[in-house]
Structures are given as structure tokens and as C-alpha cells.
Protein backbone atom coordinates (compact mmCIF):
# COMPACT_ATOMS: atom_id res chain seq x y z
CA UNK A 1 -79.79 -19.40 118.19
CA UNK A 2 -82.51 -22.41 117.55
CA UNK A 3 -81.14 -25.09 115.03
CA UNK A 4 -83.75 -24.20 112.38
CA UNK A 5 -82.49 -20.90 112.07
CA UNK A 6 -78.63 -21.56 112.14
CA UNK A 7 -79.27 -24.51 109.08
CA UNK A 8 -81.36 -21.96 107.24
CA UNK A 9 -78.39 -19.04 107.32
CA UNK A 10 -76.16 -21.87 106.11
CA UNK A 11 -78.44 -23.10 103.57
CA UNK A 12 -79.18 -19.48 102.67
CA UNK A 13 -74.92 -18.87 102.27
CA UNK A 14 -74.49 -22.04 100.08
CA UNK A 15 -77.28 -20.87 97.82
CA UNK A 16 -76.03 -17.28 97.46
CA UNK A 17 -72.36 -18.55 97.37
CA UNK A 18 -73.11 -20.93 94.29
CA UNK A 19 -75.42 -18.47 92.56
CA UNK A 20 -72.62 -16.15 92.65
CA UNK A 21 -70.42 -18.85 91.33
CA UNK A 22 -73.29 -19.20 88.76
CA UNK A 23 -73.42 -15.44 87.88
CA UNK A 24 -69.52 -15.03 87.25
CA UNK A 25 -69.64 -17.79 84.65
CA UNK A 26 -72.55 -16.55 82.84
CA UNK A 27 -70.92 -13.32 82.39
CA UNK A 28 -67.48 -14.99 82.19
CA UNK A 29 -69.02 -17.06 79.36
CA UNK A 30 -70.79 -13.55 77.66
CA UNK A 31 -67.27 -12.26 77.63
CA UNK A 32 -65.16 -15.32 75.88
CA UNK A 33 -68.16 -15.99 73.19
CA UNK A 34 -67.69 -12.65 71.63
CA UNK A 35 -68.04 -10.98 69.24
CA UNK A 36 -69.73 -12.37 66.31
CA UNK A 37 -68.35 -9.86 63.28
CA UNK A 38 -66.99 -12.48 61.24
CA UNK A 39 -70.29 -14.49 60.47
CA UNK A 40 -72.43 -11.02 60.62
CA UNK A 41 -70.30 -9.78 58.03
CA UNK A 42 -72.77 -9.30 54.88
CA UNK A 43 -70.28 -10.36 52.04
CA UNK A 44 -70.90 -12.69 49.09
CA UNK A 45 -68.35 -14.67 47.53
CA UNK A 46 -69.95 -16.31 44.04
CA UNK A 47 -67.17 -16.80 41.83
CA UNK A 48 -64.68 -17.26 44.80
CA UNK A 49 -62.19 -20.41 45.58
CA UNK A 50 -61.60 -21.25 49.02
CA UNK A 51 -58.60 -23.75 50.34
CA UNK A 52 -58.80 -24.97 54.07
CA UNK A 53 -57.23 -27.60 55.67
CA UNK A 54 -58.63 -29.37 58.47
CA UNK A 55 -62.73 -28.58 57.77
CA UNK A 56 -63.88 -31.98 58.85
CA UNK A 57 -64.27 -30.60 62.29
CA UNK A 58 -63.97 -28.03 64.76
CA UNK A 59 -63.54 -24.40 63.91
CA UNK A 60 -62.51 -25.29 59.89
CA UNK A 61 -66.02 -26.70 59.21
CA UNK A 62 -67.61 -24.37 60.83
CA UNK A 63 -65.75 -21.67 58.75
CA UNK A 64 -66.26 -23.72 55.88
CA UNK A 65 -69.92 -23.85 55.77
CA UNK A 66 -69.92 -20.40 56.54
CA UNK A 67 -68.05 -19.66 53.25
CA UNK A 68 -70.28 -22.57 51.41
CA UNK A 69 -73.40 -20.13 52.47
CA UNK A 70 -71.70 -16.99 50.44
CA UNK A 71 -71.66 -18.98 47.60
CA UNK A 72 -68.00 -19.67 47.22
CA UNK A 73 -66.69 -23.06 46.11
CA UNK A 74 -65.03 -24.59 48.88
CA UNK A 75 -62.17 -27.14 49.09
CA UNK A 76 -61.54 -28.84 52.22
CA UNK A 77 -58.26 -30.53 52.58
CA UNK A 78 -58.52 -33.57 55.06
CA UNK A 79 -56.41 -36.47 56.26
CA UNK A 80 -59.43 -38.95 56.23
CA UNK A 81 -61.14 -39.37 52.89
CA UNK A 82 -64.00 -41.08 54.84
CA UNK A 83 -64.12 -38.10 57.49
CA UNK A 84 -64.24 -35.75 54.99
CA UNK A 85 -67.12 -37.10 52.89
CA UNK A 86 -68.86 -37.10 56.49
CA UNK A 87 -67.87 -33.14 56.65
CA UNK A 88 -68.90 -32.26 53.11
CA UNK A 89 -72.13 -33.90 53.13
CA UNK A 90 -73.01 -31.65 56.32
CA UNK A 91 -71.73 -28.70 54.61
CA UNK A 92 -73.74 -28.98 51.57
CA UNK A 93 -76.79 -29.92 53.83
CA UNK A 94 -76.14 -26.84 56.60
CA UNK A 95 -75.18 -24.40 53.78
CA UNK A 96 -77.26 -25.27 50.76
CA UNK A 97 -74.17 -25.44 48.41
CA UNK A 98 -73.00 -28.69 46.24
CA UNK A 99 -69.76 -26.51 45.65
CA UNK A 100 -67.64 -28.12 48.42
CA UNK A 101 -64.94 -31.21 47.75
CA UNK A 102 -62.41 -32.69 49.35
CA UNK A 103 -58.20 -33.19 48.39
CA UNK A 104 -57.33 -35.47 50.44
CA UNK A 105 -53.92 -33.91 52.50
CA UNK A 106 -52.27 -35.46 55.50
CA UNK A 107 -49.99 -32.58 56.60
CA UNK A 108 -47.44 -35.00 58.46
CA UNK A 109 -46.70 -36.36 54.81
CA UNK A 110 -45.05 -33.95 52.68
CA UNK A 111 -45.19 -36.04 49.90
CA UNK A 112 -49.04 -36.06 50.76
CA UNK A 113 -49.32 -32.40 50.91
CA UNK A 114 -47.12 -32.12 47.36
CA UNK A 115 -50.00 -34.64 46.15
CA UNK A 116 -52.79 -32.02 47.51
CA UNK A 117 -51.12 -29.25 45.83
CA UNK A 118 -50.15 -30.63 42.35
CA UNK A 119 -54.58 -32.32 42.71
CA UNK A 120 -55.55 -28.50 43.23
CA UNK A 121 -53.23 -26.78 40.48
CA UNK A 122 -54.28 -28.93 38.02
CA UNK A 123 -57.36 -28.38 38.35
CA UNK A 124 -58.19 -24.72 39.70
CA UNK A 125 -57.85 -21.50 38.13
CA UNK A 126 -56.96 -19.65 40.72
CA UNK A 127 -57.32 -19.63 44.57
CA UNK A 128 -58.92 -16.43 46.69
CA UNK A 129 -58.80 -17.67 50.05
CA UNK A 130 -56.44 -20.30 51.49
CA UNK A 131 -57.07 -21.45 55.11
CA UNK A 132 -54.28 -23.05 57.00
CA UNK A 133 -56.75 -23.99 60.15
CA UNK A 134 -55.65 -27.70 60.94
CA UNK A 135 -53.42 -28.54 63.64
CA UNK A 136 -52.48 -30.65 66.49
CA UNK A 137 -51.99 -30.02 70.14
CA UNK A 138 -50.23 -31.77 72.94
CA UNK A 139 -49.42 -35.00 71.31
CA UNK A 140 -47.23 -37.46 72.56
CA UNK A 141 -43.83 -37.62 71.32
CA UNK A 142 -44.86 -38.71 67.92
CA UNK A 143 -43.01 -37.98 64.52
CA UNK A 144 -44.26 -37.38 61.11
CA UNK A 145 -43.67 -38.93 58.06
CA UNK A 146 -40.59 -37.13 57.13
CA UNK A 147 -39.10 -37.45 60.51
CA UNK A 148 -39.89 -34.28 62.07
CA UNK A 149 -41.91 -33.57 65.66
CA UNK A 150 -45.46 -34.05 65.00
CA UNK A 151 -46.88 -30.76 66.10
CA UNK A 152 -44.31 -28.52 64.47
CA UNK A 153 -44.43 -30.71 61.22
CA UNK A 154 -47.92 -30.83 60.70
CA UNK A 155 -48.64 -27.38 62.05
CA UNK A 156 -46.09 -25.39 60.63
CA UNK A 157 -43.77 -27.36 57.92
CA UNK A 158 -46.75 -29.49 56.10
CA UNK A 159 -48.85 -25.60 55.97
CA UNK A 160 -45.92 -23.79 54.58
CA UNK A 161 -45.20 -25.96 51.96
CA UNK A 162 -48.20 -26.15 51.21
CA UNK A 163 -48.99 -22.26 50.90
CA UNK A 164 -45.55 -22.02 48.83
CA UNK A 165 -46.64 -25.04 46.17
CA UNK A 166 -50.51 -22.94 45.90
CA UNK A 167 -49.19 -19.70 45.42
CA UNK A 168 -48.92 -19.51 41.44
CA UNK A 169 -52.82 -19.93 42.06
CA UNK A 170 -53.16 -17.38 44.66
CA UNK A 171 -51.00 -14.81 42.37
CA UNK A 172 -53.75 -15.74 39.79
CA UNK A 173 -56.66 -14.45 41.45
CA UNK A 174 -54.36 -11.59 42.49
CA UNK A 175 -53.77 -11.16 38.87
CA UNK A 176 -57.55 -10.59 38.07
CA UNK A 177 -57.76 -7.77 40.17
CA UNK A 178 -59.46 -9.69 42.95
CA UNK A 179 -57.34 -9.16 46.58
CA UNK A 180 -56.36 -12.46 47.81
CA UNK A 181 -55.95 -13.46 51.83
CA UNK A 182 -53.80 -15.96 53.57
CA UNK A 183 -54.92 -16.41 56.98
CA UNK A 184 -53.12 -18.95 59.64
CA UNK A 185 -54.62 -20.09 62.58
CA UNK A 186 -52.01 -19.80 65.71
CA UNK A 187 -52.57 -19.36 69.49
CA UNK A 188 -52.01 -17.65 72.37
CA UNK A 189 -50.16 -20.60 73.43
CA UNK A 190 -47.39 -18.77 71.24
CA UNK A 191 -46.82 -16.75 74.33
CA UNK A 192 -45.61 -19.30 76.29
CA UNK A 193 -42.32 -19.40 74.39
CA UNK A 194 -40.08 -17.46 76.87
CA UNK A 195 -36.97 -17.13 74.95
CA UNK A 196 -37.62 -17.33 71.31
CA UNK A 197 -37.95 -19.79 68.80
CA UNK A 198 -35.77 -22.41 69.85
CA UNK A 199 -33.27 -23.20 66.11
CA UNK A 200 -31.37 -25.63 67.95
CA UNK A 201 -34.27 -28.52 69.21
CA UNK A 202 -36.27 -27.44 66.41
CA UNK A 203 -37.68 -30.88 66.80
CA UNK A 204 -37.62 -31.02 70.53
CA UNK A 205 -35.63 -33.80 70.61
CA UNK A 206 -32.66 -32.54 73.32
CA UNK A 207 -34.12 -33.63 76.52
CA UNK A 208 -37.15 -34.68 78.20
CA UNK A 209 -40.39 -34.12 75.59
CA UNK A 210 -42.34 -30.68 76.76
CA UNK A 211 -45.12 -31.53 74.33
CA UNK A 212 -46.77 -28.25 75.41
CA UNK A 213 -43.73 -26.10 74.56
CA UNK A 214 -43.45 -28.45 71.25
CA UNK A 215 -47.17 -26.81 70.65
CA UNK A 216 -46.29 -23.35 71.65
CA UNK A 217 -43.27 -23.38 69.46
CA UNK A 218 -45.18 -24.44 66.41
CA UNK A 219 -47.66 -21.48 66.87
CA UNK A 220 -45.03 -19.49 67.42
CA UNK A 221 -43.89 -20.72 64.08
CA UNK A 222 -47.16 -19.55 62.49
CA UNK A 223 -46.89 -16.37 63.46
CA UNK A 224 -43.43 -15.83 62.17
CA UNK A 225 -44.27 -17.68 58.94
CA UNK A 226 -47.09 -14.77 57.90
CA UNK A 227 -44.97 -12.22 59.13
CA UNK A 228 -41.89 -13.16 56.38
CA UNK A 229 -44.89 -14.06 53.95
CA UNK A 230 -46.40 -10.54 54.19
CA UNK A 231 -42.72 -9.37 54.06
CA UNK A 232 -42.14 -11.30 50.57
CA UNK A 233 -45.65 -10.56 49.37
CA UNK A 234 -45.64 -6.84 49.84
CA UNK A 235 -46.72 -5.33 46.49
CA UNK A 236 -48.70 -8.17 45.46
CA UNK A 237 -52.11 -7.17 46.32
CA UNK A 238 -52.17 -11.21 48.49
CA UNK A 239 -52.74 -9.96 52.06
CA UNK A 240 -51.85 -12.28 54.98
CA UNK A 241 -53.30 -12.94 58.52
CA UNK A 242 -52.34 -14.78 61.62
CA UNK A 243 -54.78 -15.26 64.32
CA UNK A 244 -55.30 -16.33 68.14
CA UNK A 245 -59.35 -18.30 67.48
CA UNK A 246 -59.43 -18.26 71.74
CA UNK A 247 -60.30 -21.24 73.92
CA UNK A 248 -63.04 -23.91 71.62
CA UNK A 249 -63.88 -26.89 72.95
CA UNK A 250 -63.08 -29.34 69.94
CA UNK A 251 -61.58 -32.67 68.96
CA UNK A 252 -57.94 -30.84 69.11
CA UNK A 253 -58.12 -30.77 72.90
CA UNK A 254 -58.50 -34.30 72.66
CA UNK A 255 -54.77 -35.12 74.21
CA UNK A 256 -55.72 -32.35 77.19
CA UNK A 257 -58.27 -34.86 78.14
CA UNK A 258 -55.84 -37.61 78.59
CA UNK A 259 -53.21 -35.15 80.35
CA UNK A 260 -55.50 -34.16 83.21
CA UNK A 261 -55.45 -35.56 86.70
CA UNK A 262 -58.14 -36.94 88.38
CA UNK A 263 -59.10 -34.08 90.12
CA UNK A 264 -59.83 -31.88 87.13
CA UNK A 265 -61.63 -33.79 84.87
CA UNK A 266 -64.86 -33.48 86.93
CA UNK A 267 -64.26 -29.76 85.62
CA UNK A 268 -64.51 -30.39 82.24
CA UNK A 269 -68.09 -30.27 82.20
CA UNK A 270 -67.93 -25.81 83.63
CA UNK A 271 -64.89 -25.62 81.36
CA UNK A 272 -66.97 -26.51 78.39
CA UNK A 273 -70.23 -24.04 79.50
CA UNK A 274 -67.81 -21.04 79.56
CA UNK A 275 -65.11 -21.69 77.08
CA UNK A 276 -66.05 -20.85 73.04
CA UNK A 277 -68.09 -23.15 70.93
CA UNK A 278 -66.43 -23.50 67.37
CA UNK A 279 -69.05 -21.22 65.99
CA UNK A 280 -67.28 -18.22 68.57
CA UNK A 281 -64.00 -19.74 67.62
CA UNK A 282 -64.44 -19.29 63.94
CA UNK A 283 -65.19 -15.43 64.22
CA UNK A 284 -61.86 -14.17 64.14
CA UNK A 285 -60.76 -16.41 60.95
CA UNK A 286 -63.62 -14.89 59.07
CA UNK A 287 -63.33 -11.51 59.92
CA UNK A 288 -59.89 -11.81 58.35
CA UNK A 289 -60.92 -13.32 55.24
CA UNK A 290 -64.32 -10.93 54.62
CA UNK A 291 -63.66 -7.61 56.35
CA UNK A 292 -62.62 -5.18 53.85
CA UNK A 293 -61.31 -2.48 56.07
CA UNK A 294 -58.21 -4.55 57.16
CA UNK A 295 -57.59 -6.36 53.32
CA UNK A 296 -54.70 -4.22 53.41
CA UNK A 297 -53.44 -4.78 56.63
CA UNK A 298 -50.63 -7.75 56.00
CA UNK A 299 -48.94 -9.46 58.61
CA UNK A 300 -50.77 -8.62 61.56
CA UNK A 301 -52.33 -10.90 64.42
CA UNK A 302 -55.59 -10.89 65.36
CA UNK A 303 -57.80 -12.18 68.29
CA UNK A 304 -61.17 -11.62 68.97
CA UNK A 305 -61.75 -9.87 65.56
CA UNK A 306 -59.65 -7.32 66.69
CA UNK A 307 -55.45 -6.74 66.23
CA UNK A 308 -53.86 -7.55 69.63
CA UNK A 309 -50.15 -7.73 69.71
CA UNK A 310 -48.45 -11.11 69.82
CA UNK A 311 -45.56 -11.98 72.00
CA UNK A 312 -42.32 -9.74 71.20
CA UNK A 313 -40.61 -13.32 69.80
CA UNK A 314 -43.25 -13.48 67.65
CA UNK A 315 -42.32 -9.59 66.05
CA UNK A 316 -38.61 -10.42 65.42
CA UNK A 317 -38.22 -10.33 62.02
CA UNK A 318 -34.63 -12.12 61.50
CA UNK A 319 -36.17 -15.10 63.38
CA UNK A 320 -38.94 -14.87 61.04
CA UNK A 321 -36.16 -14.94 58.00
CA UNK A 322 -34.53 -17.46 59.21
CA UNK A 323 -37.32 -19.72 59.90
CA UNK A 324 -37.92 -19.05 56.42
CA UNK A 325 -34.66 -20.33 54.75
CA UNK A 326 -34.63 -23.25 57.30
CA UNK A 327 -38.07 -24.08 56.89
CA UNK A 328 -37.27 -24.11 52.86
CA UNK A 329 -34.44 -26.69 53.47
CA UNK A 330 -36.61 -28.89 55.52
CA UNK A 331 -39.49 -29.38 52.89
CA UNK A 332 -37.15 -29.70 50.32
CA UNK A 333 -37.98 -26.01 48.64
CA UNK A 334 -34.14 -25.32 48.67
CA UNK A 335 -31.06 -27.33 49.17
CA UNK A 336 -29.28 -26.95 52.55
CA UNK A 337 -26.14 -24.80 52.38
């Protein structure tokens, strides 16, 4: 066979081989950025209050200027005064709304969050929507103010005292007749909890530091928290969600960057074509806070704008209990027994 020919079937295989490559991410990327019923969602919300933490970036601002748009008044709770001021002013601008402020909240300060809380009651009416959306992931071995693991403490302790010192507002707006909605951002990475939420290294400080199961445990903790707070809310007309937002390229992967070897992070670059922009990865947050088919359906766990069903550790309910009481003791809600 002449040389010409044998360098034009191989040129001819490369091309078809990566335009194949090219044709599985395109679809691979149509399939992860969908669907879009949260922001398509018609709804207004003048007259509405809206809580989130962790809008300065990411998936929160996006759902926050969302929310801004429908003409709700929007409180962003953020860490960094000077972030925040950089979030709100793109908020107004993006949205057209001057209703959006800051309380400043670091959630790895509980004394910080009770700060947040007692700014807000004293001077809100009520609350509609609260937002527990910040979060870190796959931080070193670093502990919060208070002494606890960084990702379970700021994840999962700093937003549960926080929803417990809001509430009297939330049962305010529920008191008007309006249906209020907790929603809780998790993860999938729940899943990778293999035998339950682990009471005795709450803190994960037995052992060698796993600061990815430290992560999965604290969404795992998320999960169990709306499950017991749908439990004790039950009658209340306050409905509450927990959600998987899928795989976003934001600033919360920024330890992942420092984890990977060498050899993947020339990959970075196809991870972030397919994966979900925040815009995709705020769908499923407001779908639960504006669909009004599911504003009765407390406790569940979405993904996708859909229910899926989370990990079985993640259903049982005297874990979920006893997170509770321990989680009370730990913030200082109730004296250790």
C-alpha cells in the first residue's frame, strides 16, 4: 500500500476517533446541563423574604439574583463583608432589584452565626425562604472556631443552628397563611458514606484525615437534618427540601484543584466543558423553593429537579434523631446529658 495512502487512513482514524470523542461530550454535556425548570418557573415573589448563605458566588448568587428578578427582598449571608458588597452590587445590576443586603455570617463561628440570626430577627418580619447553600469541600484538616472539623461544622452545625435561631421568623410567614420552604443543599457525595453516619469520629479525628469522607459525612448530615426537620415541622405548613445541585464548576472545588496529580490537571479544561455551570447547578434549588406542586412534599431529596432517592443511611430516621439531639448539644441549643 503506497505511503500516501497508509498516512491518510491514519490521519482519517485520528480524525474520526477524536470527533467521536468530541460527539460523546457534547451530548454528555446536553445530558448533565439539564433541565432548566427552576429558572423557567413563572412565579413572582413581591412581598417575599429570602435568607441564603453563601450568595457571593457559585450556585447561591446565581440563585440569588434569580430570586432578586421575582421581586423578593433578598438577604445574603456571607463570611466576607467586602465579598459580599462585590456579590450584591452584581445582583442588583444583573437583576434590577436594590432589595438585596448582606448579614455578615461566618458559619465556622457560632457565635458569628448567633450574631447573623439575632441582626435578621431584629429586623425582619418574617422569613419565606431560607437557603442553606454555603459549604466547603475537601479541606485540609482544618477546625472551626468552636473546635469542630471544618467541613462538618460549617456545613452542617453552623446551618442548623442557624435554621433553629430563624425559625420564630419562618413560623411568622407561616402564620400569614403564606407556605414557607427550607431547602439544604447536600450531594451525592452523601453516598459515599458506606456504613452510616459515623457518631463516634464525628469530627474525624480517630485516625488518618479522609477529608473526602469528612465531606461526604457532612452531606450526609444535611440530608438527615431536613429529614428530622420535616419530621418536627409536620403540621406547620414550613415545607423542607434537601437536594443533590450535580457536578458545577465553582470556587468550592477549589481544594480538588490542589488534590490532583499531575496527570489530571491537563483535564480540567474537558472537565469544565461537560460538567454544569452554576446557572445548571442552581436549577434544582429553585425548583424547590418555586414549584408549587411539591410545596407539600417535606423531607424529600431532590436532584435534577426531580425526587431521586438518597442513600439508605441517609433514610434512617433514628440516625436522623439522634443527629438531632447531638447536634443540639454541640451548638449549645441544649445541655449535654
Amino acid at each position: 500500500m503506497p505511503t500516501g495512502v497508509t498516512i491518510g487512513i491514519v490521519l482519517a482514524s485520528i480524525f474520526g476517533f477524536l470527533a467521536f470523542i468530541f460527539l460523546v461530550m457534547v451530548l454528555l454535556r446536553f445530558y448533565i446541563r439539564r433541565p432548566t425548570r427552576g429558572s423557567d418557573n413563572p412565579k413572582t415573589l413581591h412581598g417575599k423574604t429570602v435568607v441564603i448563605t453563601g450568595a457571593n458566588t457559585g450556585i447561591g448568587k446565581v440563585t440569588a439574583t434569580d430570586l432578586a428578578k421575582r421581586g423578593a427582598k433578598v438577604i445574603i449571608c456571607c463570611r466576607s463583608p467586602e465579598r459580599a458588597q462585590e456579590a450584591i452590587k452584581d445582583i442588583k445590576n444583573e437583576s434590577g432589584s436594590q432589595l438585596v443586603e448582606n448579614v455578615t455570617c461566618d458559619l465556622a463561628s457560632l457565635a458569628s452565626v448567633r450574631k447573623c440570626a439575632q441582626t435578621i430577627l431584629g429586623q425582619e418580619e418574617k422569613i419565606d425562604y431560607l437557603v442553606n447553600n454555603a459549604g466547603v469541600m475537601w479541606c485540609p484538616q482544618w477546625k472551626t472556631e468552636d473546635g469542630f472539623d471544618m467541613q462538618i461544622g460549617t456545613n452542617h452545625l453552623g446551618h442548623f443552628l442557624l435554621t433553629q435561631l430563624l425559625m420564630p421568623l419562618i413560623r411568622k410567614s407561616a402564620a400569614s397563611g403564606h407556605h414557607p420552604r427550607i431547602v439544604i443543599v447536600s450531594s451525592l457525595g452523601h453516598t459515599f458514606v458506606r456504613h452510616g453516619f459515623c457518631f463516634d469520629d464525628v469530627h474525624m479525628d480517630k485516625g488518618e484525615y479522609n477529608t473526602v469522607m469528612a465531606y461526604s459525612q457532612s452531606k450526609l448530615a444535611n440530608i438527615l437534618h431536613a429529614k428530622e426537620l420535616a419530621k418536627q415541622l409536620e403540621g406547620t405548613g414550613i415545607s423542607v427540601y434537601a437536594l443533590h445541585p450535580g457536578a458545577i464548576m465553582t470556587d468550592l472545588g477549589r481544594h480538588l484543584y490542589e488534590r490532583l496529580g499531575c496527570w489530571a490537571k491537563p483535564l480540567l479544561p474537558l472537565a469544565t466543558f461537560v460538567v454544569k455551570t452554576p446557572f445548571y447547578g442552581a436549577q434544582t434549588t429553585l425548583y424547590c423553593l418555586l414549584e408549587d406542586k411539591i410545596e407539600g412534599q417535606s423531607g424529600l431529596y431532590y436532584s435534577d429537579c426531580d425526587v431521586k432517592a438518597p442513600s439508605r443511611h441517609a433514610q434512617d430516621m433514628e440516625a436522623a434523631k439522634k443527629l438531632w439531639q447531638l447536634s443540639e448539644e454541640l451548638v449549645g441549643l441544649k445541655e449535654s446529658v
